[in-house]
Protein backbone atom coordinates (compact mmCIF):
# COMPACT_ATOMS: atom_id res chain seq x y z
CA UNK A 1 0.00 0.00 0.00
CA UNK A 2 1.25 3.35 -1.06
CA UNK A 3 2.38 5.14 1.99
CA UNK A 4 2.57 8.99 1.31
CA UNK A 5 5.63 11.18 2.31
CA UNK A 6 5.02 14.35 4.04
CA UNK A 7 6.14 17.44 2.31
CA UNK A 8 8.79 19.32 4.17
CA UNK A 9 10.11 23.42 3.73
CA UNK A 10 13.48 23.72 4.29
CA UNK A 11 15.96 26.56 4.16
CA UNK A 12 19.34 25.48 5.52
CA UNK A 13 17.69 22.42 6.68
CA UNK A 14 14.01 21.05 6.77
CA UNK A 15 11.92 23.53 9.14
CA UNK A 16 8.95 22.42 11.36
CA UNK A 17 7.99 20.26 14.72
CA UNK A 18 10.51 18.71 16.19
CA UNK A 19 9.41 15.10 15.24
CA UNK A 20 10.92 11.92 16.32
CA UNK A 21 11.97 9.57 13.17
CA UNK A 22 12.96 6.64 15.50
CA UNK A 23 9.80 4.50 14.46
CA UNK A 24 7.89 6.19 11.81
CA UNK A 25 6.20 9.02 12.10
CA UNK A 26 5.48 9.54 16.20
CA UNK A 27 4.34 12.75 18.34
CA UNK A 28 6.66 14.17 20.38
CA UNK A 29 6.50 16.76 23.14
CA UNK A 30 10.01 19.09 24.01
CA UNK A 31 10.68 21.10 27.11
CA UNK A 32 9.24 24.83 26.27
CA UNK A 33 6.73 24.95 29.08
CA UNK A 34 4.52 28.22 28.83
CA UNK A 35 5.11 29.77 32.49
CA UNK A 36 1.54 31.93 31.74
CA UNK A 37 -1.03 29.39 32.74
CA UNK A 38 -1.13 25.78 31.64
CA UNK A 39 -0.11 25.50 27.56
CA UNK A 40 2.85 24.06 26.53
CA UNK A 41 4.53 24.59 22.91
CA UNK A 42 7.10 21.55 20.87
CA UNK A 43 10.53 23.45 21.92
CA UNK A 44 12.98 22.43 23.38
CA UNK A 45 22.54 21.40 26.00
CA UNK A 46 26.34 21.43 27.71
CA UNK A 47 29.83 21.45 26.74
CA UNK A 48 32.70 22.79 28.08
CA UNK A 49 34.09 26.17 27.07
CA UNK A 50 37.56 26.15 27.32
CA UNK A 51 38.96 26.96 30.64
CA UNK A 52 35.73 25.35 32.31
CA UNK A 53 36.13 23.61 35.50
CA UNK A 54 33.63 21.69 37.46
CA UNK A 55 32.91 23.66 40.86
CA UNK A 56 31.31 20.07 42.43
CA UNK A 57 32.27 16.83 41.51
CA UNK A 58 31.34 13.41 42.89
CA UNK A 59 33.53 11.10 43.92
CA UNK A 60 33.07 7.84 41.80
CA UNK A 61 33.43 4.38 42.95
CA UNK A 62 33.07 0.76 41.00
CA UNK A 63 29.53 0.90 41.43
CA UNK A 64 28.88 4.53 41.14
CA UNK A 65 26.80 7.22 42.76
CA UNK A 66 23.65 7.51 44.49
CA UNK A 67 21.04 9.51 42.66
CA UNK A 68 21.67 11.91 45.65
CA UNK A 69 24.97 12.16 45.41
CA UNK A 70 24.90 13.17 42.02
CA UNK A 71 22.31 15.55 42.73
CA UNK A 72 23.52 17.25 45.48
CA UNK A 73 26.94 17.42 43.10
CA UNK A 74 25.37 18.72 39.76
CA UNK A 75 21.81 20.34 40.67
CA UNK A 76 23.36 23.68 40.89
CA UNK A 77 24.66 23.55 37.86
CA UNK A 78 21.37 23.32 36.08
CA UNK A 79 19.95 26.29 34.69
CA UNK A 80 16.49 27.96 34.63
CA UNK A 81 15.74 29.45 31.29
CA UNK A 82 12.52 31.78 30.49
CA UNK A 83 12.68 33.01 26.68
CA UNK A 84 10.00 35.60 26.29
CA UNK A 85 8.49 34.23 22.42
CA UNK A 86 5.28 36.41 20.68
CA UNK A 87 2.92 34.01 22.44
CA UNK A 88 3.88 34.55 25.64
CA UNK A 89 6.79 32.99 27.98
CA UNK A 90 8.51 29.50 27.94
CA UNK A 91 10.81 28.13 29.61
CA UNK A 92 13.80 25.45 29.47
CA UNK A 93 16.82 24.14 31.64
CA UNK A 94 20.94 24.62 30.47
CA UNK A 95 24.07 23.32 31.68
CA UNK A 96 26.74 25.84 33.08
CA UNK A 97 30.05 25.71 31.01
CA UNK A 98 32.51 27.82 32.93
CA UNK A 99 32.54 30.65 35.75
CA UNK A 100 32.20 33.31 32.94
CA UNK A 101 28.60 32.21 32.62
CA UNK A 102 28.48 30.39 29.34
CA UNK A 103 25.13 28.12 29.87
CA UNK A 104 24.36 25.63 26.66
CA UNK A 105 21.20 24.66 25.75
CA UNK A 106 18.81 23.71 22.70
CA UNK A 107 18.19 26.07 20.27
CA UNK A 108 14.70 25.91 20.30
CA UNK A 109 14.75 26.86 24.30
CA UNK A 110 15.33 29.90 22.79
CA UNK A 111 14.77 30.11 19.33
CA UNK A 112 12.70 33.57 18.87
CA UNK A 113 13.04 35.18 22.30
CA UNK A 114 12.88 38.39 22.50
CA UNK A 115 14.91 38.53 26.03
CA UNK A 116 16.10 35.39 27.96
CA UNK A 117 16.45 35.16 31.61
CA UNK A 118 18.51 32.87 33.50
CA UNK A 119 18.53 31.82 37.17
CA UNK A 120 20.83 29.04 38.85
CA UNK A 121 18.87 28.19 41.75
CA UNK A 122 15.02 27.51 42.66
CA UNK A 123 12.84 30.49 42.54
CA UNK A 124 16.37 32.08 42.47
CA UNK A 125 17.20 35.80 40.90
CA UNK A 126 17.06 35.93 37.10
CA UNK A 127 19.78 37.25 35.40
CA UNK A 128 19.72 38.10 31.79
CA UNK A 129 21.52 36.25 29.34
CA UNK A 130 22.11 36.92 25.16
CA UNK A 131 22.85 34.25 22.76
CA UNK A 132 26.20 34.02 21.95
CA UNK A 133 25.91 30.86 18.67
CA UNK A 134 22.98 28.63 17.86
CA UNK A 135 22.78 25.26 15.72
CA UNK A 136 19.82 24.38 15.01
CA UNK A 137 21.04 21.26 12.54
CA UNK A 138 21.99 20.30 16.08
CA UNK A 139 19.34 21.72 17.91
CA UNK A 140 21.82 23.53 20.26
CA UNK A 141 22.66 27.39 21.64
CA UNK A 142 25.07 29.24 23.41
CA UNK A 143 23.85 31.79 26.03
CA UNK A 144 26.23 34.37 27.87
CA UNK A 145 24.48 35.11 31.46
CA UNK A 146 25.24 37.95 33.22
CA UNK A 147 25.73 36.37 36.69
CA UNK A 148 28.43 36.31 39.59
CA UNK A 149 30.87 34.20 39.66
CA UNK A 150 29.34 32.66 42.84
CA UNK A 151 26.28 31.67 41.17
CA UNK A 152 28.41 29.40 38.88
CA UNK A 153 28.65 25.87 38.69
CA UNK A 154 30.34 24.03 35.82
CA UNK A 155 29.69 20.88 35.21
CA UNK A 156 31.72 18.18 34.07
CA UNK A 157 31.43 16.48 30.41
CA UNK A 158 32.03 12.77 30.45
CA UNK A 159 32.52 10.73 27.17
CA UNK A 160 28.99 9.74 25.47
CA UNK A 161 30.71 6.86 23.41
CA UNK A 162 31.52 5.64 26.59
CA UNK A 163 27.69 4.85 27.71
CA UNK A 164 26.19 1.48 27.41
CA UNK A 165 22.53 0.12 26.82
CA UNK A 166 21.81 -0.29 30.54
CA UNK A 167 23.57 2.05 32.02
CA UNK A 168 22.30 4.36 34.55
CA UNK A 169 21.71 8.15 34.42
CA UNK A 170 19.98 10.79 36.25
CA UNK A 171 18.11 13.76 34.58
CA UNK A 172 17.55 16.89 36.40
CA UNK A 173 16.09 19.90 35.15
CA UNK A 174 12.47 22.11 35.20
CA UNK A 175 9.72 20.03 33.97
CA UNK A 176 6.38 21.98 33.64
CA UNK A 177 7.96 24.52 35.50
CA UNK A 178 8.95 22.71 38.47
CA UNK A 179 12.76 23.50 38.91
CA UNK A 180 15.65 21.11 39.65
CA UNK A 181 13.60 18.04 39.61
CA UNK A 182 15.56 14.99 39.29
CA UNK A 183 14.20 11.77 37.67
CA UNK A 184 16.09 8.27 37.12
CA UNK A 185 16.83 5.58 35.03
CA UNK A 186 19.00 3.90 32.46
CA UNK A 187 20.54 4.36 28.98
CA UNK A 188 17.54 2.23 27.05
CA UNK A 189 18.89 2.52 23.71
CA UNK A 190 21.99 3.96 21.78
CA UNK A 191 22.43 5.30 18.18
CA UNK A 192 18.91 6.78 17.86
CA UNK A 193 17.77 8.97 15.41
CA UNK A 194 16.01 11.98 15.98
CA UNK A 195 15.03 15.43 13.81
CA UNK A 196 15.83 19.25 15.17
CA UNK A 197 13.41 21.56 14.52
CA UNK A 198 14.41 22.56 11.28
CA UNK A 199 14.08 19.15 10.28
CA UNK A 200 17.86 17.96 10.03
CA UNK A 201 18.54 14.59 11.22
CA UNK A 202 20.38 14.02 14.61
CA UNK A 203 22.46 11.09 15.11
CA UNK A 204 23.49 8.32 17.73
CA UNK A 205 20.91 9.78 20.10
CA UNK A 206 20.58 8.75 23.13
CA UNK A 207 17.00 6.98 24.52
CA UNK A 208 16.95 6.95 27.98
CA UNK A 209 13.48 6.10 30.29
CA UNK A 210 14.59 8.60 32.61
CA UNK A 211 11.25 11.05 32.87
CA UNK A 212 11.85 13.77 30.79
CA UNK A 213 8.97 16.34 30.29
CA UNK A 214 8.24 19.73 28.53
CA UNK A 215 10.88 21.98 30.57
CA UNK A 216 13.38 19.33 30.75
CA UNK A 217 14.63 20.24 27.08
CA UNK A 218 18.23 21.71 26.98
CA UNK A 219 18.90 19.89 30.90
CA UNK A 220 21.52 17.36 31.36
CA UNK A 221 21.41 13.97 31.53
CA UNK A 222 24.22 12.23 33.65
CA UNK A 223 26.01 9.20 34.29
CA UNK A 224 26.67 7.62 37.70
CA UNK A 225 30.09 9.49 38.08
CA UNK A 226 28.19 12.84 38.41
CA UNK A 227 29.22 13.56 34.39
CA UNK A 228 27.26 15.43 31.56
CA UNK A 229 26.91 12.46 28.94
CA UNK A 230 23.83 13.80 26.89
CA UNK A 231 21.57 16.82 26.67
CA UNK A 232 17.91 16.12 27.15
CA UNK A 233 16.25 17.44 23.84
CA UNK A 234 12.97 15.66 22.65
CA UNK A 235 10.02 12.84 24.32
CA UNK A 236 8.03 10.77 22.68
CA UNK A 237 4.13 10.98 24.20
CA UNK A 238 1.30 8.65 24.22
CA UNK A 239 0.13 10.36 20.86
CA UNK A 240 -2.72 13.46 19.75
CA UNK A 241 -3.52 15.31 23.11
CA UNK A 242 -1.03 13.64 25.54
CA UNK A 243 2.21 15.84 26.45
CA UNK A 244 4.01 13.90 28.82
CA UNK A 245 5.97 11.21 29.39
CA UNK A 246 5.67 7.74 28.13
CA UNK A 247 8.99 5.86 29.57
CA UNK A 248 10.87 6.99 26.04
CA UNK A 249 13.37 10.07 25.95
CA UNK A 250 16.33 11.53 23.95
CA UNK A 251 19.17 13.53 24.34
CA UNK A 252 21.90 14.53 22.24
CA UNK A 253 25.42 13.00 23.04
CA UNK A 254 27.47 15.19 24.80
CA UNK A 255 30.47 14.28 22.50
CA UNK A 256 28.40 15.58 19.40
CA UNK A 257 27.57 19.16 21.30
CA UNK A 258 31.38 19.23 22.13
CA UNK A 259 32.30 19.53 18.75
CA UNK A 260 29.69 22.51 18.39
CA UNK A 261 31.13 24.41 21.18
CA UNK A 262 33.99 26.26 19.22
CA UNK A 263 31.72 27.47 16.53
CA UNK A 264 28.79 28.06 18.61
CA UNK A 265 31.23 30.37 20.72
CA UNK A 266 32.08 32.28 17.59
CA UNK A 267 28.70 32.76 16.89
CA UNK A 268 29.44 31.02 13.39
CA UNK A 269 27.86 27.53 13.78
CA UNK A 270 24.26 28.81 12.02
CA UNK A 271 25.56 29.95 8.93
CA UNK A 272 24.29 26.87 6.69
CA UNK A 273 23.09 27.16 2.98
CA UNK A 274 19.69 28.65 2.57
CA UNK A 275 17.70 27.33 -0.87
CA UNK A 276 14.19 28.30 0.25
CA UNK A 277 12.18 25.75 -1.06
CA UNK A 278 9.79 22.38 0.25
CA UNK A 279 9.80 18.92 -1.33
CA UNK A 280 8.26 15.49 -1.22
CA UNK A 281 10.75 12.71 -1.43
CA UNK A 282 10.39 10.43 -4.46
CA UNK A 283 9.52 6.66 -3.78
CA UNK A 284 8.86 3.74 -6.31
CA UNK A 285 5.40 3.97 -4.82
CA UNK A 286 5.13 7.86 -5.71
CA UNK A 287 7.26 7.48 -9.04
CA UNK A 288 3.83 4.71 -10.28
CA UNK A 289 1.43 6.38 -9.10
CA UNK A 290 1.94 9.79 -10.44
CA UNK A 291 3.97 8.26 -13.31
CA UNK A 292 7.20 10.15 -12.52
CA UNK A 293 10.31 10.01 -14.16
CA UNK A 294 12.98 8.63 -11.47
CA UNK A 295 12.33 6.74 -8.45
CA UNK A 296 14.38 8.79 -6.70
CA UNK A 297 15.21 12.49 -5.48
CA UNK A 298 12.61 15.25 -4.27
CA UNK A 299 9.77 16.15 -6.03
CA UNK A 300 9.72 20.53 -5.40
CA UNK A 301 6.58 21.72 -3.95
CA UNK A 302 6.80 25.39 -3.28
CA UNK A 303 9.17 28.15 -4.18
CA UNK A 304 9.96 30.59 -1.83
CA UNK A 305 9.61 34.18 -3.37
CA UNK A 306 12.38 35.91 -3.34
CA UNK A 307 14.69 32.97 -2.24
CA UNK A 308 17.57 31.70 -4.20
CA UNK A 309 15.73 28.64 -5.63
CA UNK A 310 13.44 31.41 -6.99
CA UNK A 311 16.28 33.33 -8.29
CA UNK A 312 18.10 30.44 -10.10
CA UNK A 313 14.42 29.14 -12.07
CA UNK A 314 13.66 26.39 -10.12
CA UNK A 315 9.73 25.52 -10.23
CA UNK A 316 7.43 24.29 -7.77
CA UNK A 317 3.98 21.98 -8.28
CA UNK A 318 1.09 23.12 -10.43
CA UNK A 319 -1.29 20.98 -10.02
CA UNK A 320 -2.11 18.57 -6.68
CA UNK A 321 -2.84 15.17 -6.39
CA UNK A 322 -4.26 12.77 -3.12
CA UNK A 323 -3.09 9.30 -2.92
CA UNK A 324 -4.01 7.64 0.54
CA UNK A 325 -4.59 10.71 2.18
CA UNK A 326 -1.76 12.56 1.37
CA UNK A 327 -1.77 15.58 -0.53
CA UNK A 328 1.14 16.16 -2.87
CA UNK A 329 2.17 19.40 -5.89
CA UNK A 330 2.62 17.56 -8.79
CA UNK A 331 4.47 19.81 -12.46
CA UNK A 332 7.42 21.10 -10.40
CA UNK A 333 11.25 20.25 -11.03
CA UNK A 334 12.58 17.29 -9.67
CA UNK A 335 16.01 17.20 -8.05
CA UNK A 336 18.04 14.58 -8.42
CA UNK A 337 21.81 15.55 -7.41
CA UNK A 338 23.73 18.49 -5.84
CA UNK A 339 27.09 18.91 -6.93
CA UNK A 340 26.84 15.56 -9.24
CA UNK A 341 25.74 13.67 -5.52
CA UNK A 342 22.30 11.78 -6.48
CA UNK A 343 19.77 13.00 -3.35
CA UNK A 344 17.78 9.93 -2.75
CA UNK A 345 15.12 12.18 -0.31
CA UNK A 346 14.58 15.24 1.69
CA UNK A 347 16.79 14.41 4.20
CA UNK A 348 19.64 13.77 1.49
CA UNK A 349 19.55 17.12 0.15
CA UNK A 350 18.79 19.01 3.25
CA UNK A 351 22.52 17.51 4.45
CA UNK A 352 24.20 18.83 0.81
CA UNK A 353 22.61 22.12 1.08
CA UNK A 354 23.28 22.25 5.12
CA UNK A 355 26.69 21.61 3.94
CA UNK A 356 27.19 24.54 1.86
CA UNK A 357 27.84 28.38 3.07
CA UNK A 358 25.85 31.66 2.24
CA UNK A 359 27.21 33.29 -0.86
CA UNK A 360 28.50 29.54 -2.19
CA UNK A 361 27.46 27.88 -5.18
CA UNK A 362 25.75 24.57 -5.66
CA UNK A 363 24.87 22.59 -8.57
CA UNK A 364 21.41 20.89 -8.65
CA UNK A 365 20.72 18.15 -11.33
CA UNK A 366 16.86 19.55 -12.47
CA UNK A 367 14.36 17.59 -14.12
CA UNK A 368 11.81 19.17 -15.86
CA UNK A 369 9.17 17.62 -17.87
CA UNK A 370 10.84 15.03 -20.00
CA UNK A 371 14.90 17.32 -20.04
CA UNK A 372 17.61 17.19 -17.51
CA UNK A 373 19.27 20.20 -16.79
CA UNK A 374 22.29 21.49 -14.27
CA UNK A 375 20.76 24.39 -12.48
CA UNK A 376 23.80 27.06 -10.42
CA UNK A 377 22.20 28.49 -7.39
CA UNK A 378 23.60 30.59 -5.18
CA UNK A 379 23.03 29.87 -1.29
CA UNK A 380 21.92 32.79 1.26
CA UNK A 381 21.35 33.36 4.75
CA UNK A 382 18.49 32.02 5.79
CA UNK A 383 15.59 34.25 7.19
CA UNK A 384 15.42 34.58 10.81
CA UNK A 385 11.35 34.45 9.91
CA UNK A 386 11.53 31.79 7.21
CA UNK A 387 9.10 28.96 7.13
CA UNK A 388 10.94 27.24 4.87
C-alpha cells in the first residue's frame, strides 16, 4: 500500500515540529513549558568552554553514585531558562560551562526570544543572558548570562561513546515549571535517530526512560560518576492530546555538542546554505502512481519568493494530487543531485545544502518535464522568519 511522504520546507535544513523519526512518524513533546497558565509549545545542551572547571564533583566508585549524590553534586549547575516568544513565555533548563557564565542549551529553548532570563537556583534571581551561537542542525545554543561568579557551577562532560545500553543516568532539570527536579533511570537505547526543529537529522541519540517532560529540554542527563553524557532534547508521548511522558526520551550526546562548542562560541555555527524551497521525497510507490520520471530524489513543492531557488528558475507543483490521504504538488522540477551527488530524499539534500555556506554555489541536477538540466544556485542566509 502506497504510503505517502510528508512534504517538508526547508531553508538550511528542513523547518517544522521537532518530530521523532525513531519509528515512523510519532508525536513528540520538548521542554518549552509556557510559564503563563497551563499551555505548553514543541521546543525544546552542555559542553565545556575552554577553561571550564567543574565547581562540584562526585567522587566515583566501582559501582557509582547515588542519585543523591549526584544531585547534590550537579543540581546547581542546572539552569532555569525563560525566553520571552510572541505568544507569551517559555521556559527550558541549560548546563553551566565555565565561571564566565556560558550556559548551553537547545536552540529551540530559545529560538525567537525576544529577552532570555537565567537563574541558577530555585525560585532564584534571574539574570539576563544573550545568545552568543545557535545550531539548530543540532538543535543547540550558546547563552552568555550575566551572573556572579558565585552563582556558577560548571559541570563536568564525560565521554557519550563511553555509555552502554543499561547504564544508569539521572536527569535533572524544570519540567512543567517545576525546577531542579531529578528523575532516574537507564541508557535504554543507543544510536537513535532523531530530527531538530528545522528538520535535520540528529544522530546516535541517546534513549533513555529517565522522565523527561516539557521543561526538561536543553537539561543534562548524567552518568553515575556525576558527568554530563547527553543533553535532554525531545520525548516521545502517548500520541494526539497527551504531552508527557511515556517511559521513552532523547538527548543529544554530549560528545556531538562538544564539537559545536567552538563554533557556537564564535557565533558562526548557524551559517548553513539557505535554498528556500519544500519537497516530497520520491519513492517507487510515488514514481507509479503519479507516473514520474525517477524513483528517486525530491519532487519541489513550493518556491519561496524571493529565495535563491526562486532566483536560479527552479519551479514548484502546479497541479495537486491525493493518494491515501496525502496531498502532494505535482508539475514542479525534480532534483536529483547536488554537486553531481544523487539526493535519494529530503533528508539527502537538506545535508548537501546544510553543507554549503551563504554566498557559495551549488549545482542541482533539475528535471523538468521530459529534459535534464544542471541548475547554479547561489546559497543565502536564511531568514530569521523563514518557514521554509
Amino acid at each position: 500500500m502506497l504510503q505517502p511522504k510528508r512534504s517538508h520546507p526547508f531553508g538550511s535544513a528542513l523547518l517544522g515540529g521537532a518530530l521523532v523519526a525513531v519509528f515512523g512518524l510519532l508525536a513528540i513533546a520538548t521542554g518549552l513549558v509556557s510559564t503563563g497558565g497551563g499551555s505548553t509549545s514543541s521546543r525544546d545542551g552542555q559542553v565545556a568552554v575552554s577553561g571550564s572547571t567543574p565547581a562540584a564533583s562526585v567522587t566515583s566508585n566501582d559501582e557509582g553514585n547515588t542519585i543523591n549524590q549526584i544531585y547534590k553534586a550537579d543540581a546547581n549547575g542546572v539552569a532555569f531558562i525563560e525566553s520571552k516568544v510572541s505568544e507569551g513565555v517559555a521556559s527550558g533548563s541549560g548546563v553551566v560551562l565555565d565561571d564566565e557564565g556560558h550556559v548551553l542549551t537547545n536552540n529551540h529553548v530559545v529560538e525567537g526570544g525576544e529577552e532570555i532570563k537565567v537563574s541558577f537556583e530555585s525560585e532564584g534571581q534571574m539574570y539576563p543572558a544573550e545568545v552568543v551561537g545557535t545550531e539548530p542542525n543540532s538543535d543547540l545554543a550558546l547563552l552568555k548570562v550575566e551572573a556572579p561568579a558565585s552563582k556558577l557551577h560548571p559541570l563536568k562532560l564525560g565521554d557519550s561513546s563511553k555509555m552502554e545500553v543499561g547504564d544508569p543516568v539521572v536527569a535533572i532539570g524544570n519540567p512543567f515549571d517545576l525546577q531542579r527536579t531529578v528523575t532516574s533511570g537507564i541508557v535504554s537505547a543507543l544510536q537513535r535517530e532523531i530530527q531538530a526543529p528545522d528538520g535535520v537529522t540528529i544522530d546516535n541519540v541517546i534513549q533513555t526512560d529517565a522522565a523527561i517532560n516539557p521543561g526538561n529540554s536543553g537539561g543534562p542527563l548524567i552518568n553515575s560518576a556525576g558527568e554530563v553524557i547527553g543533553i535532554n532534547s525531545q520525548i516521545l508521548t502517548g500520541g494526539e492530546g497527551s504531552d508527557g511522558n511515556v517511559g521513552i526520551g532523547f538527548a543529544i550526546p554530549i560528545n556531538t555538542a562538544k564539537e559545536e562548542i567552538a563554533k557556537l562560541e564564535s557565533g558562526t555555527a548557524s551559517e548553513h546554505g539557505y535554498l528556500g524551497i519544500s519537497g516530497a521525497t520520491i519513492t517507487p510507490e510515488l514514481a507509479q502512481a503519479f507516473s514520474l520520471p525517477v524513483e528517486e530524489g525530491v519532487l519541489v513543492q513550493q518556491v519561496e519568493e524571493g529565495g535563491p531557488a526562486a532566483a536560479a528558475g527552479i519551479q514548484g507543483a502546479t497541479t495537486a494530487a491525493t493518494v491515501e490521504g496525502g496531498e502532494f504538488g505535482l508539475g514542479g522540477d525534480i532534483i536529483t543531485a547536488v554537486n553531481g551527488e544523487p539526493i535519494a530524499s529530503v533528508e539527502d539534500l537538506i545535508k548537501a545544502i546544510s553543507n554549503g555556506h551563504a554566498g557559495e554555489s551549488v549545482e542541482l541536477t533539475v528535471i523538468r518535464g521530459e529534459k535534464t538540466a544542471t541548475v547554479s544556485v547561489q546559497l543565502a542566509e536564511r531568514p530569521a522568519t523563514s518557514a521554509g
